[in-house]
Protein backbone atom coordinates (compact mmCIF):
# COMPACT_ATOMS: atom_id res chain seq x y z
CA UNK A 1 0.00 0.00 0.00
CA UNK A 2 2.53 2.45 -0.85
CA UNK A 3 0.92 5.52 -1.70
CA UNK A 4 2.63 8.66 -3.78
CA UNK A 5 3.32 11.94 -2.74
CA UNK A 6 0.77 13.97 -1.13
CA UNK A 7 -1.20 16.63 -4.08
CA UNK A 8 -3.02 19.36 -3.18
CA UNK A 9 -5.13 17.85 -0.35
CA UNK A 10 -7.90 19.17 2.18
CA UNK A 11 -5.80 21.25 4.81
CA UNK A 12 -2.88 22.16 2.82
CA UNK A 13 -1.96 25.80 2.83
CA UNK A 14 -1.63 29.21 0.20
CA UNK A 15 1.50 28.90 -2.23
CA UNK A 16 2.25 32.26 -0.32
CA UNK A 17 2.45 30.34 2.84
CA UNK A 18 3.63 27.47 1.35
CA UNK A 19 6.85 28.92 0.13
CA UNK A 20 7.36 30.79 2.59
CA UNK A 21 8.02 27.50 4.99
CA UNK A 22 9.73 26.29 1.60
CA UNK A 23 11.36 28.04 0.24
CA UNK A 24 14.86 30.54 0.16
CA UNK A 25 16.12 31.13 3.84
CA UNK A 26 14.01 33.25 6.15
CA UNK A 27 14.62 34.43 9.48
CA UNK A 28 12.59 33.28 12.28
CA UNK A 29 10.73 36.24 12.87
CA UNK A 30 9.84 35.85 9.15
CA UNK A 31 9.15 31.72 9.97
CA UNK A 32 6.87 33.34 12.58
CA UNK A 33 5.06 35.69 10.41
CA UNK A 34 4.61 33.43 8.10
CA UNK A 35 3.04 30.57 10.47
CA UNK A 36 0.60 33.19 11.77
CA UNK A 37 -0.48 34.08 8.04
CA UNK A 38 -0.83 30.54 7.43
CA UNK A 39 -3.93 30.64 9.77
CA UNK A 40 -5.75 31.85 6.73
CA UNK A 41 -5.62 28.88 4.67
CA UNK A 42 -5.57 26.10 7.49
CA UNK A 43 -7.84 27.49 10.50
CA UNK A 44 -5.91 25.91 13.61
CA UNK A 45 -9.64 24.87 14.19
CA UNK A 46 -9.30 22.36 11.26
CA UNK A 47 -6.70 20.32 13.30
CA UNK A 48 -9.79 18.69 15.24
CA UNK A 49 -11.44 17.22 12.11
CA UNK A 50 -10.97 13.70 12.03
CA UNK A 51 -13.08 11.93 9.10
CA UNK A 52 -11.73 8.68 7.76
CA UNK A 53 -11.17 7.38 3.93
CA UNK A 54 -13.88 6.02 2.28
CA UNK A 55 -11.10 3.27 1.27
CA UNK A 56 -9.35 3.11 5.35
CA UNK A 57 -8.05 -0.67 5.41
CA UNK A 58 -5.91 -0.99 8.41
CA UNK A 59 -6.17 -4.51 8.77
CA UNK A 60 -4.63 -4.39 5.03
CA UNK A 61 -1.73 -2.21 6.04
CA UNK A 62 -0.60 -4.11 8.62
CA UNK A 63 -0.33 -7.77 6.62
CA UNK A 64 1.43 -5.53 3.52
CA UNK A 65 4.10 -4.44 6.69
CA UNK A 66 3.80 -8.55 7.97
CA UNK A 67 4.95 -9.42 4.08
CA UNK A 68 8.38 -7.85 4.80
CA UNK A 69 9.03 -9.48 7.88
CA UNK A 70 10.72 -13.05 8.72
CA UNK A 71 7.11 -15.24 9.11
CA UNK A 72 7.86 -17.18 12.01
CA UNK A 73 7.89 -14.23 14.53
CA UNK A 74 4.48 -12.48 12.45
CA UNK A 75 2.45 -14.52 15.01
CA UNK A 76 4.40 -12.90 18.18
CA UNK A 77 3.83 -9.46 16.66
CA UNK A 78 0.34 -10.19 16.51
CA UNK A 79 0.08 -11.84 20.29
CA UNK A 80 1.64 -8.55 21.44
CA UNK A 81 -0.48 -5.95 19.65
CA UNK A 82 -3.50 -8.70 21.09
CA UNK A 83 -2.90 -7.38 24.73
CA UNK A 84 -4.85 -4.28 24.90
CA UNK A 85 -6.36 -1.00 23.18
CA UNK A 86 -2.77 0.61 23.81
CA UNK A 87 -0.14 -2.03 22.56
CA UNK A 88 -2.32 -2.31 19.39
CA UNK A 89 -1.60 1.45 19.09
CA UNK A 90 2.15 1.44 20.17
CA UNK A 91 2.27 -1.24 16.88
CA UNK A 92 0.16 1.28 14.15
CA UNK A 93 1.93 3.95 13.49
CA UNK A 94 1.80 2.72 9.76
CA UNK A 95 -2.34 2.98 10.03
CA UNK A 96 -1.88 6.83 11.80
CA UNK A 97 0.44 7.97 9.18
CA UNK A 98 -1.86 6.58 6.00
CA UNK A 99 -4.88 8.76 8.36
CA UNK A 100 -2.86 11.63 8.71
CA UNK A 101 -2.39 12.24 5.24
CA UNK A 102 -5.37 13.88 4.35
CA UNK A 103 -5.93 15.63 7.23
CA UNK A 104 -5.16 19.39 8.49
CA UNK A 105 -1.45 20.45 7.54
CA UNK A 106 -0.31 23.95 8.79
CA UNK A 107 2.50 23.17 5.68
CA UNK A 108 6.10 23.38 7.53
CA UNK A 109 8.02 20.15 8.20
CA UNK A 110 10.49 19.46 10.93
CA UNK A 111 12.81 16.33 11.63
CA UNK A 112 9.62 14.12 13.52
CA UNK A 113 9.99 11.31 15.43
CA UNK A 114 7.17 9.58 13.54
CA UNK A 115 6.33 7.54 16.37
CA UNK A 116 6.06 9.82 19.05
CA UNK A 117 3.74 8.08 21.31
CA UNK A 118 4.14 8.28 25.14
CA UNK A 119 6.40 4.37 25.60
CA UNK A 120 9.23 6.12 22.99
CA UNK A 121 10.46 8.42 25.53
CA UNK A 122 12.41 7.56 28.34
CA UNK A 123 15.93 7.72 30.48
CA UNK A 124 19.15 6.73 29.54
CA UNK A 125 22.87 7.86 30.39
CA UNK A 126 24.40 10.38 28.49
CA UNK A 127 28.49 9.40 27.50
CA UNK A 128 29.30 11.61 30.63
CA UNK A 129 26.99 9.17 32.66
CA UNK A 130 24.51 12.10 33.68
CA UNK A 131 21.13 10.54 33.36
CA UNK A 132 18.68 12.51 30.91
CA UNK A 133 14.99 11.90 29.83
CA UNK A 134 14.63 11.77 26.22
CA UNK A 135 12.57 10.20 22.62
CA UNK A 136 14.38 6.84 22.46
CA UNK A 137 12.82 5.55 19.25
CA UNK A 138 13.50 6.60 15.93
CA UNK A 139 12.60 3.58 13.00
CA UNK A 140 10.00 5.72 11.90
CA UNK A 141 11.69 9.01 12.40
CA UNK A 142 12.41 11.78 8.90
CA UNK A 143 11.00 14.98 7.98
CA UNK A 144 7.81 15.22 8.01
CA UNK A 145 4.68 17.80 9.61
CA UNK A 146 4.92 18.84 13.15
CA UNK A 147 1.82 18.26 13.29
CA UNK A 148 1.93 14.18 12.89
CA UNK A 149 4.08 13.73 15.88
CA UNK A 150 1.68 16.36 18.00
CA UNK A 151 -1.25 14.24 17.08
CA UNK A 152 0.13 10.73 17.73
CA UNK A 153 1.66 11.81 21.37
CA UNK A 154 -1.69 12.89 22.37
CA UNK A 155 -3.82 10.15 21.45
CA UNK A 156 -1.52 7.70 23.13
CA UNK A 157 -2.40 9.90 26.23
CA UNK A 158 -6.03 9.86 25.33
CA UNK A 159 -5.89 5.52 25.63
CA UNK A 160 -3.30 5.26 27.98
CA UNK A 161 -5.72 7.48 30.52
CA UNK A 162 -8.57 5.69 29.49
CA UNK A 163 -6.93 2.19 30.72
CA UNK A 164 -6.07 3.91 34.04
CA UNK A 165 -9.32 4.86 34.18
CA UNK A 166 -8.92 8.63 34.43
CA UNK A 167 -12.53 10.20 34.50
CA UNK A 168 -13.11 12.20 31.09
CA UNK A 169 -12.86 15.81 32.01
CA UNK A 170 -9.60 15.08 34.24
CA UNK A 171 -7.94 13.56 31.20
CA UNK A 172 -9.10 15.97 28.77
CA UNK A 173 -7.47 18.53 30.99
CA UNK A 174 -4.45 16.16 31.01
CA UNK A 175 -3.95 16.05 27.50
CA UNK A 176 -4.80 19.47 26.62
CA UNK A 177 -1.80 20.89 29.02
CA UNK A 178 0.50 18.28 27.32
CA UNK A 179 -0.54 20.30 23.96
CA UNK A 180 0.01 23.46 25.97
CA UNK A 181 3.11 22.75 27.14
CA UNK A 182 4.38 21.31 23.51
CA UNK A 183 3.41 24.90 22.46
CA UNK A 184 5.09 26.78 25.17
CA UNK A 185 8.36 24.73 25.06
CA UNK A 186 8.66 25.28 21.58
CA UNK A 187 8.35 29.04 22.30
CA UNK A 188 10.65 28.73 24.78
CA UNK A 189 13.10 26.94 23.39
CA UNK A 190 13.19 29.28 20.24
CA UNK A 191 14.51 31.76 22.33
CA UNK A 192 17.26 30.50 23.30
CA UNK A 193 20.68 30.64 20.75
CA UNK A 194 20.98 27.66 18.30
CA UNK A 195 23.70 25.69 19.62
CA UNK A 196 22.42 25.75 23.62
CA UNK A 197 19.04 24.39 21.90
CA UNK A 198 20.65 21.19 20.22
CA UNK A 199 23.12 20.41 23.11
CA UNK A 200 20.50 21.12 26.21
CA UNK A 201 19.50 17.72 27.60
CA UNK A 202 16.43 17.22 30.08
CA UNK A 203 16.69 16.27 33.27
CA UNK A 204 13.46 15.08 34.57
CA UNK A 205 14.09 15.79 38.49
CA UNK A 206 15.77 19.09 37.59
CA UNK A 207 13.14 20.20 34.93
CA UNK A 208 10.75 21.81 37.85
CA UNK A 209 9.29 21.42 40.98
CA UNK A 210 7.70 18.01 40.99
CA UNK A 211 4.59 16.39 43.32
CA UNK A 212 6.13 14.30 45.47
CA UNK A 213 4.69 11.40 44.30
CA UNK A 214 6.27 12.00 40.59
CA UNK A 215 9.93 12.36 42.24
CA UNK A 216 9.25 8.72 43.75
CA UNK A 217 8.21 7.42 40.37
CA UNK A 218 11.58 9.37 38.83
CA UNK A 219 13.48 7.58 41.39
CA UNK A 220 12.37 4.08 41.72
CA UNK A 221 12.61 4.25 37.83
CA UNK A 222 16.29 5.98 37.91
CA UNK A 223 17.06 3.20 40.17
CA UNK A 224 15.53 0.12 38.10
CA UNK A 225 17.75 1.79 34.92
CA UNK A 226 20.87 0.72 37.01
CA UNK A 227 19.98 -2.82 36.44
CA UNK A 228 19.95 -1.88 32.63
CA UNK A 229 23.85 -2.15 31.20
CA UNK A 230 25.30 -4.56 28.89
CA UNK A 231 27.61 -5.96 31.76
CA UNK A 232 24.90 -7.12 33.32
CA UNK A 233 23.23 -8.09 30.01
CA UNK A 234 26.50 -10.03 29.39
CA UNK A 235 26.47 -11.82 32.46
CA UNK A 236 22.65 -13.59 31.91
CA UNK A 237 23.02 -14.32 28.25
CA UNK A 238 26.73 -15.48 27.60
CA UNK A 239 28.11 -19.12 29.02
CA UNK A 240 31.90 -19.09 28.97
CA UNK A 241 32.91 -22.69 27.33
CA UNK A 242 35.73 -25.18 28.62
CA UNK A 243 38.14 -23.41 25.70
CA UNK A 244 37.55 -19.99 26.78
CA UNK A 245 35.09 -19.16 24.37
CA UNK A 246 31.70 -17.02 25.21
CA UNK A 247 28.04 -18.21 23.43
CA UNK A 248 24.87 -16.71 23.86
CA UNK A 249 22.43 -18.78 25.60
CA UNK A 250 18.92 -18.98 23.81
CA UNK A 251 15.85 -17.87 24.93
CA UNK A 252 13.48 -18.84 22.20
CA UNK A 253 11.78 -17.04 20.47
CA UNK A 254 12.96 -13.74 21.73
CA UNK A 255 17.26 -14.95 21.99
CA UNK A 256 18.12 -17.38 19.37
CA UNK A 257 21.77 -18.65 17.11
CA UNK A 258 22.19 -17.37 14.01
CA UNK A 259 21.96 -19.29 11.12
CA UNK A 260 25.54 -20.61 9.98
CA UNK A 261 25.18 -18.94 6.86
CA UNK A 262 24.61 -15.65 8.69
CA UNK A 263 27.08 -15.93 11.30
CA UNK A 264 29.39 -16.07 8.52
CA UNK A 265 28.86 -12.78 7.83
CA UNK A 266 29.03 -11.17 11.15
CA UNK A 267 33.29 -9.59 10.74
CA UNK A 268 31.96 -8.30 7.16
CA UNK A 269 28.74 -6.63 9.00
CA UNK A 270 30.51 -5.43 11.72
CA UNK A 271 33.60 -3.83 9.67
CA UNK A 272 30.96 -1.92 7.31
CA UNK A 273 29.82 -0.33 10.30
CA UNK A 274 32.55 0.28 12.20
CA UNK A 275 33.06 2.58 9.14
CA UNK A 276 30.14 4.50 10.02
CA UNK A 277 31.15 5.91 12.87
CA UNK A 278 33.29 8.48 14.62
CA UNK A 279 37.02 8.34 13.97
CA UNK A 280 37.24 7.93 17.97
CA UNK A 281 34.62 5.04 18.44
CA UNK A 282 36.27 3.27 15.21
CA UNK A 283 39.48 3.38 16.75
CA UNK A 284 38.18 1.56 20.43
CA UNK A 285 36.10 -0.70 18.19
CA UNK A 286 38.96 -1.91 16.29
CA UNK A 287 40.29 -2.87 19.55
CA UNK A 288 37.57 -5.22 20.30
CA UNK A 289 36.54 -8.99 18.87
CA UNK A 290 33.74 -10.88 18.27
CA UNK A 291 32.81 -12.98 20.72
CA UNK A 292 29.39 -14.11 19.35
CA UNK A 293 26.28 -13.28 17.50
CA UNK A 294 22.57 -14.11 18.19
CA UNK A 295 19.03 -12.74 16.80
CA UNK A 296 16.73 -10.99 19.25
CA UNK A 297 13.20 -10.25 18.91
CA UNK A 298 12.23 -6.61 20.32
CA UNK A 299 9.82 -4.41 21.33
CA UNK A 300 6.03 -4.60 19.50
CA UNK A 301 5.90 -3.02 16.63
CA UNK A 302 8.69 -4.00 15.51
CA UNK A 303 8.64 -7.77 15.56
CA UNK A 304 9.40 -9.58 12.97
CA UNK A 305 12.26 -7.13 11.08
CA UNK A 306 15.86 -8.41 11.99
CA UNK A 307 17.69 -7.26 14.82
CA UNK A 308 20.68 -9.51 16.29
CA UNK A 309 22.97 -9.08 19.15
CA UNK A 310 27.02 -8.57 18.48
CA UNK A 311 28.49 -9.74 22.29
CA UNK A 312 32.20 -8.14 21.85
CA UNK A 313 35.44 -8.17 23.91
CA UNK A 314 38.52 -6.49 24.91
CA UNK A 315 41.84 -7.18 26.02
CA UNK A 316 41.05 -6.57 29.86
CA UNK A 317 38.55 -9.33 29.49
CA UNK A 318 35.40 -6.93 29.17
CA UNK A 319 32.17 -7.90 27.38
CA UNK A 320 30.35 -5.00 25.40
CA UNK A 321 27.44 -5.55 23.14
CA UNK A 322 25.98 -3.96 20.65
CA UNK A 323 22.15 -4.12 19.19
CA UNK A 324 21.80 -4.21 14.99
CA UNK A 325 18.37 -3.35 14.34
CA UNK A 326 16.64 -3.53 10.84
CA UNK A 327 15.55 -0.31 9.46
CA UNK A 328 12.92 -0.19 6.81
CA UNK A 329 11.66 3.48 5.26
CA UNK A 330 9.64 5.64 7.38
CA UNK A 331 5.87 4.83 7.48
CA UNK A 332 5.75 8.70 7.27
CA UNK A 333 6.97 8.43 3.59
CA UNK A 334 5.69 4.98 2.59
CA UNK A 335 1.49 4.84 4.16
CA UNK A 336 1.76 8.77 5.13
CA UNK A 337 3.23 9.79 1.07
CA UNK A 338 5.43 12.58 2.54
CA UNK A 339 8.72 12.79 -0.11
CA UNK A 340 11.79 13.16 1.43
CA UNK A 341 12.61 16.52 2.22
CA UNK A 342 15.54 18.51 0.64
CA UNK A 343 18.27 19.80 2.72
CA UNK A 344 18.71 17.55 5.87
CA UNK A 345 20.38 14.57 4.73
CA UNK A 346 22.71 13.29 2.26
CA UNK A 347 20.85 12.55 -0.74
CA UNK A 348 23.56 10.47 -1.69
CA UNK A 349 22.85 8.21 1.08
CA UNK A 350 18.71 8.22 1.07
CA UNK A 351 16.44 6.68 0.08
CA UNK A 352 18.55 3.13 -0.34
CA UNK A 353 20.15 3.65 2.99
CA UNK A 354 17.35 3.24 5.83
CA UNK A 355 19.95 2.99 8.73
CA UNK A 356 21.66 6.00 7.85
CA UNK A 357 18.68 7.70 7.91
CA UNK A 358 17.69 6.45 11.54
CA UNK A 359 21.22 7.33 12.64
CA UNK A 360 21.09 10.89 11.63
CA UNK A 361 17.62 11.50 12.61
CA UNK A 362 18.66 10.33 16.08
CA UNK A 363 21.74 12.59 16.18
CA UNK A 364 18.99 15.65 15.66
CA UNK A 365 16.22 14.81 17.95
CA UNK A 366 18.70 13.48 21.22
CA UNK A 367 20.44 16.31 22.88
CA UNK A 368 22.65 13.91 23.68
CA UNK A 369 23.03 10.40 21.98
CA UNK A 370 24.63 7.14 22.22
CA UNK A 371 28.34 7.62 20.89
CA UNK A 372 28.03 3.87 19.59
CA UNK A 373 25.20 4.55 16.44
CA UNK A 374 26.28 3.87 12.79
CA UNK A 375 24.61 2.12 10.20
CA UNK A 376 25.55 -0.67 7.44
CA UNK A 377 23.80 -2.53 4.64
CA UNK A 378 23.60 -6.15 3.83
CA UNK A 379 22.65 -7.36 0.42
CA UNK A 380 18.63 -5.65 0.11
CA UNK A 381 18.77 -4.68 4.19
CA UNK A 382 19.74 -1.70 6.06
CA UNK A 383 20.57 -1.66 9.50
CA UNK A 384 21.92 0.80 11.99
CA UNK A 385 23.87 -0.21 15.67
CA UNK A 386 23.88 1.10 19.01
CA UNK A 387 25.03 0.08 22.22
CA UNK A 388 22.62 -2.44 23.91
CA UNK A 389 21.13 -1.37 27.73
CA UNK A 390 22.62 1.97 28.57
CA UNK A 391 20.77 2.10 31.40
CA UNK A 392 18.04 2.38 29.58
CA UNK A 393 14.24 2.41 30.87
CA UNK A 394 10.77 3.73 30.13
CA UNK A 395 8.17 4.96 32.86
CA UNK A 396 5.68 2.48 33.48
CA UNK A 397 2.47 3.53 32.58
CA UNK A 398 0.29 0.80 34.06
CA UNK A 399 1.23 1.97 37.61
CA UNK A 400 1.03 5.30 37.47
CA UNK A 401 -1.42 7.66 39.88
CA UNK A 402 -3.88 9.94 37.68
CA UNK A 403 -0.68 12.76 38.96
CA UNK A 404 2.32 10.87 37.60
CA UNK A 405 0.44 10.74 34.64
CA UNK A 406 -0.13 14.18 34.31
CA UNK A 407 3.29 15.26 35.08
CA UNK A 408 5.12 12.44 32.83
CA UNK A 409 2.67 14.10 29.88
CA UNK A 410 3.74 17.31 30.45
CA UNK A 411 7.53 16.21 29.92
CA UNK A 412 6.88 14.07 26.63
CA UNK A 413 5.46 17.47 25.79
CA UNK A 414 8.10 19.29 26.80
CA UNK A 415 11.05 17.02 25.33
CA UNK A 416 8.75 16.90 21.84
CA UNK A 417 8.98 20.68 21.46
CA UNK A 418 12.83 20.64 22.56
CA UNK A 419 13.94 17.61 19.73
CA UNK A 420 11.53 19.88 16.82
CA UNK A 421 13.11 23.44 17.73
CA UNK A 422 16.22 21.81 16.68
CA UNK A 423 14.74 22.04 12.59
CA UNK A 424 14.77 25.41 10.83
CA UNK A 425 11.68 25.74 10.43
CA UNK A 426 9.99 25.44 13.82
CA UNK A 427 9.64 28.66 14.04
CA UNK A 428 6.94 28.94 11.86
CA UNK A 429 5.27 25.76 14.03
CA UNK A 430 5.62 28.39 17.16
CA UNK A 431 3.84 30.95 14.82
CA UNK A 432 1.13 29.38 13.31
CA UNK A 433 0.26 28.03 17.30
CA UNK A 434 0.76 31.53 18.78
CA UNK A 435 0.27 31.45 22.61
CA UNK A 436 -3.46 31.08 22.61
CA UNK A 437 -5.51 27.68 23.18
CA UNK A 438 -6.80 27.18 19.54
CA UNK A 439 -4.26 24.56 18.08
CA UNK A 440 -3.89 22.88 21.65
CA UNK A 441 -7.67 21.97 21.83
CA UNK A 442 -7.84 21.33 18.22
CA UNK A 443 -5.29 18.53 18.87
CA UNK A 444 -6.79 17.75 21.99
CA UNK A 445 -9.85 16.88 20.46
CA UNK A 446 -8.65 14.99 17.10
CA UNK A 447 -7.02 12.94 19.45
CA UNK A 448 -10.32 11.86 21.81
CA UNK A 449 -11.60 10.82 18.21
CA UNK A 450 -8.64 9.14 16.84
CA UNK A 451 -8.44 7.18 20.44
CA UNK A 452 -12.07 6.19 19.36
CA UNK A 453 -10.70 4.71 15.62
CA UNK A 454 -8.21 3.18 17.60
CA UNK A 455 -10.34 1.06 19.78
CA UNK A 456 -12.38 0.21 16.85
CA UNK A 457 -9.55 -0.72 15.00
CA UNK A 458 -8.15 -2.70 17.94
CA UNK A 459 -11.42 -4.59 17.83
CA UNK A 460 -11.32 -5.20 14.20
CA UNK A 461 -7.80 -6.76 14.66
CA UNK A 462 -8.63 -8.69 17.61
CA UNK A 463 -11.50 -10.64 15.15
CA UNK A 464 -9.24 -10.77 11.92
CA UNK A 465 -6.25 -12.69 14.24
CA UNK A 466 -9.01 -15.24 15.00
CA UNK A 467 -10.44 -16.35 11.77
CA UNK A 468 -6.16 -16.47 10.68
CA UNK A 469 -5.87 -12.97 8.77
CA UNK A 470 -2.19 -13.02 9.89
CA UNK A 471 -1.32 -16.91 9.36
């Protein structure tokens, strides 16, 4: 179901408008002005519409993404997305992306996440082991509208606070002061000089003054992270043999040996990467051998593309490991027909080179990132690296009071705004906003209704995995 390019559509804006975002250089007072103007020809009103295609078949787009994908784990994917309302939703940004194409587009792009729902953003440590609080997921990430990656962190707050069982006016609230603060961070942010707002990492605990029982969810998580490092990742899933040698120890499905044919591969893999990266991180890597190899299964939406595990020594008798993770194009460009955007990556490298384009968006959204991402390509697949459990770990949502849910939404909000100032033009985002309410209950509401498609579509999915739409 790839679709082409996005024509003139219902929500798109004046050619006036349009190159202004577009076209030569502006300044972002200019950006500003321009956003404002572009009020005319997209009310900010228009961002609460929500009417679905005649021709909407989600079910559809999700066995076209299943046809890509190694067949034995399609099943697992499917068991995953089974478990609730929510998981279905952390596994669709491919259906939100095809819905978000005709809808309400102010006209201005910015590097987006692309799957900017509330479980992609969490802690990790920085390479000068400060903890920060940060989006953690980019397979989906490119240029694309602000808008998209306002409307898909909001609806995920709309379900998730329906499964906690947040009464309605107390979550609209919630989710409306997420928008608000998305809007006011931005503003904020803009205001500060260029290089202080790609290098200016969040702190959660330092951010503002939290409720008390927010700090205790900060902490307890903070402290679970520590649990969270490859050493320790080493330890429970590498057996040291009577020759010296280290093996990974399956798990099936989710930790399993590689293929013979594809372990012989692994020094070719890992050289073409190790060419990817920083002179500095080459150099240490070059240092290192390969202990062993093993495929994982991770996360929910993506099971089923390829992602392995690289266990790697050094001479003091040190385990590192690294995670290779498939990367196929954006669903932003392939269900949501946005064409990559001039002037942000190498066009040399895009569109063949997936991983390189996860790698870079990464390096743009992260105020700080891990020093260990590069890319490589194997035959028809794209991967990129990074180092595997960096103290790593995402909030739980499940157990979170009706406050820590309000307060982790207003950070996702908050971090959102911080990782799109970073683009040049999201100052015409801040503009077309302004500092009223409009946008932010616009948003607000699209996203009560697209919670509602997403339960029905949860429903529908639910039936087609019984009579075998996914076998």
């Amino acid at each position: 179901m790839r679709v082409p390019p996005r024509d003139e559509e219902v929500g798109t804006m004046t050619v006036e408008a349009q190159q202004a975002a577009q076209g030569s250089p502006l300044s972002e007072e200019e950006l500003w002005d321009a956003g404002r103007e572009a009020r005319d020809a997209v009310p900010r009103s228009a961002h609460a519409d929500y009417s679905p295609a005649p021709d909407r078949d989600p079910i559809g787009i999700l066995q076209e993404q299943h046809s890509t994908r190694l067949p034995w784990l399609v099943q697992l994917r499917v068991e995953r997305m089974s478990a609730d309302a929510f998981a279905f939703y952390r596994g669709t940004a491919a259906i939100q992306a095809a819905d978000l194409r005709t809808g309400a587009q102010s006209g201005a792009e910015v590097v987006i996440c692309g799957d900017a729902h509330l479980s992609n953003f969490g802690i990790y440590r920085s390479p000068e082991k400060s903890m920060v609080f940060d989006i953690n997921d980019f397979d989906e990430a490119t240029v694309g509208p602000w808008e998209w990656d306002v409307k898909r962190l909001l609806t995920s707050f709309e379900l998730a606070g329906r499964s906690l069982g947040i009464p309605r006016a107390e979550l609209t609230d919630i989710v409306q002061r997420a928008g608000a603060y998305y809007r006011n961070s931005l503003r904020t942010t803009l205001q500060l000089p260029l290089l202080d707002r790609y290098f200016t990492p969040t702190s959660m605990m330092d951010r503002r003054l939290l409720d008390p029982e927010s700090e205790r969810m900060i902490r307890q998580t903070m402290k679970d992270s520590e649990k969270r490092t490859t050493e320790r990742v080493a330890k429970r899933t590498l057996s040291e043999g009577g020759d010296g040698s280290r093996r990974f120890v399956e798990r099936p499905p989710v930790l399993t040996a590689l293929e013979p044919e594809a372990r012989a591969l692994v020094d070719e893999v890992f050289e073409g990467y190790r060419a990817t990266v920083l002179p500095n991180i080459a150099l240490l890597l070059s240092q290192y051998t390969i202990l062993d190899a093993a495929r994982r299964v991770v996360g929910v939406g993506s099971v089923g593309t390829r992602c392995f595990l690289l266990a790697l020594g050094d001479p003091t008798g040190s385990v590192h490991i690294l995670q290779l993770k498939e990367a196929n194009p954006s669903v932003v460009t392939q269900f949501g027909g946005v064409a990559p955007a001039q002037g942000y990556f190498d066009t040399a490298l895009l569109p063949e080179h997936q991983g390189y384009r996860v790698v870079s968006t990464q390096r743009i959204l992260q105020a700080v990132s891990d020093p260990f991402l590069g890319w490589v390509d194997l035959g028809d697949f794209s991967f990129y690296a990074r180092m595997f459990r960096n103290w790593n770990a995402s909030f739980d949502i499940t157990t979170m009071s009706k406050v820590q849910f309000g307060d982790y939404a207003l950070a996702c909000g908050t971090v959102l705004a911080r990782a799109h100032a970073r683009s040049p033009k999201a100052a015409f985002a801040a503009g077309y906003m302004g500092t009223g309410g409009a946008f932010v209950r616009a948003a607000a509401e699209w996203a009560r209704k697209y919670a509602d498609q997403a339960e029905a579509d949860y429903a529908e999915f639910v039936a087609a995995a019984a009579r075998g739409a996914f076998a």
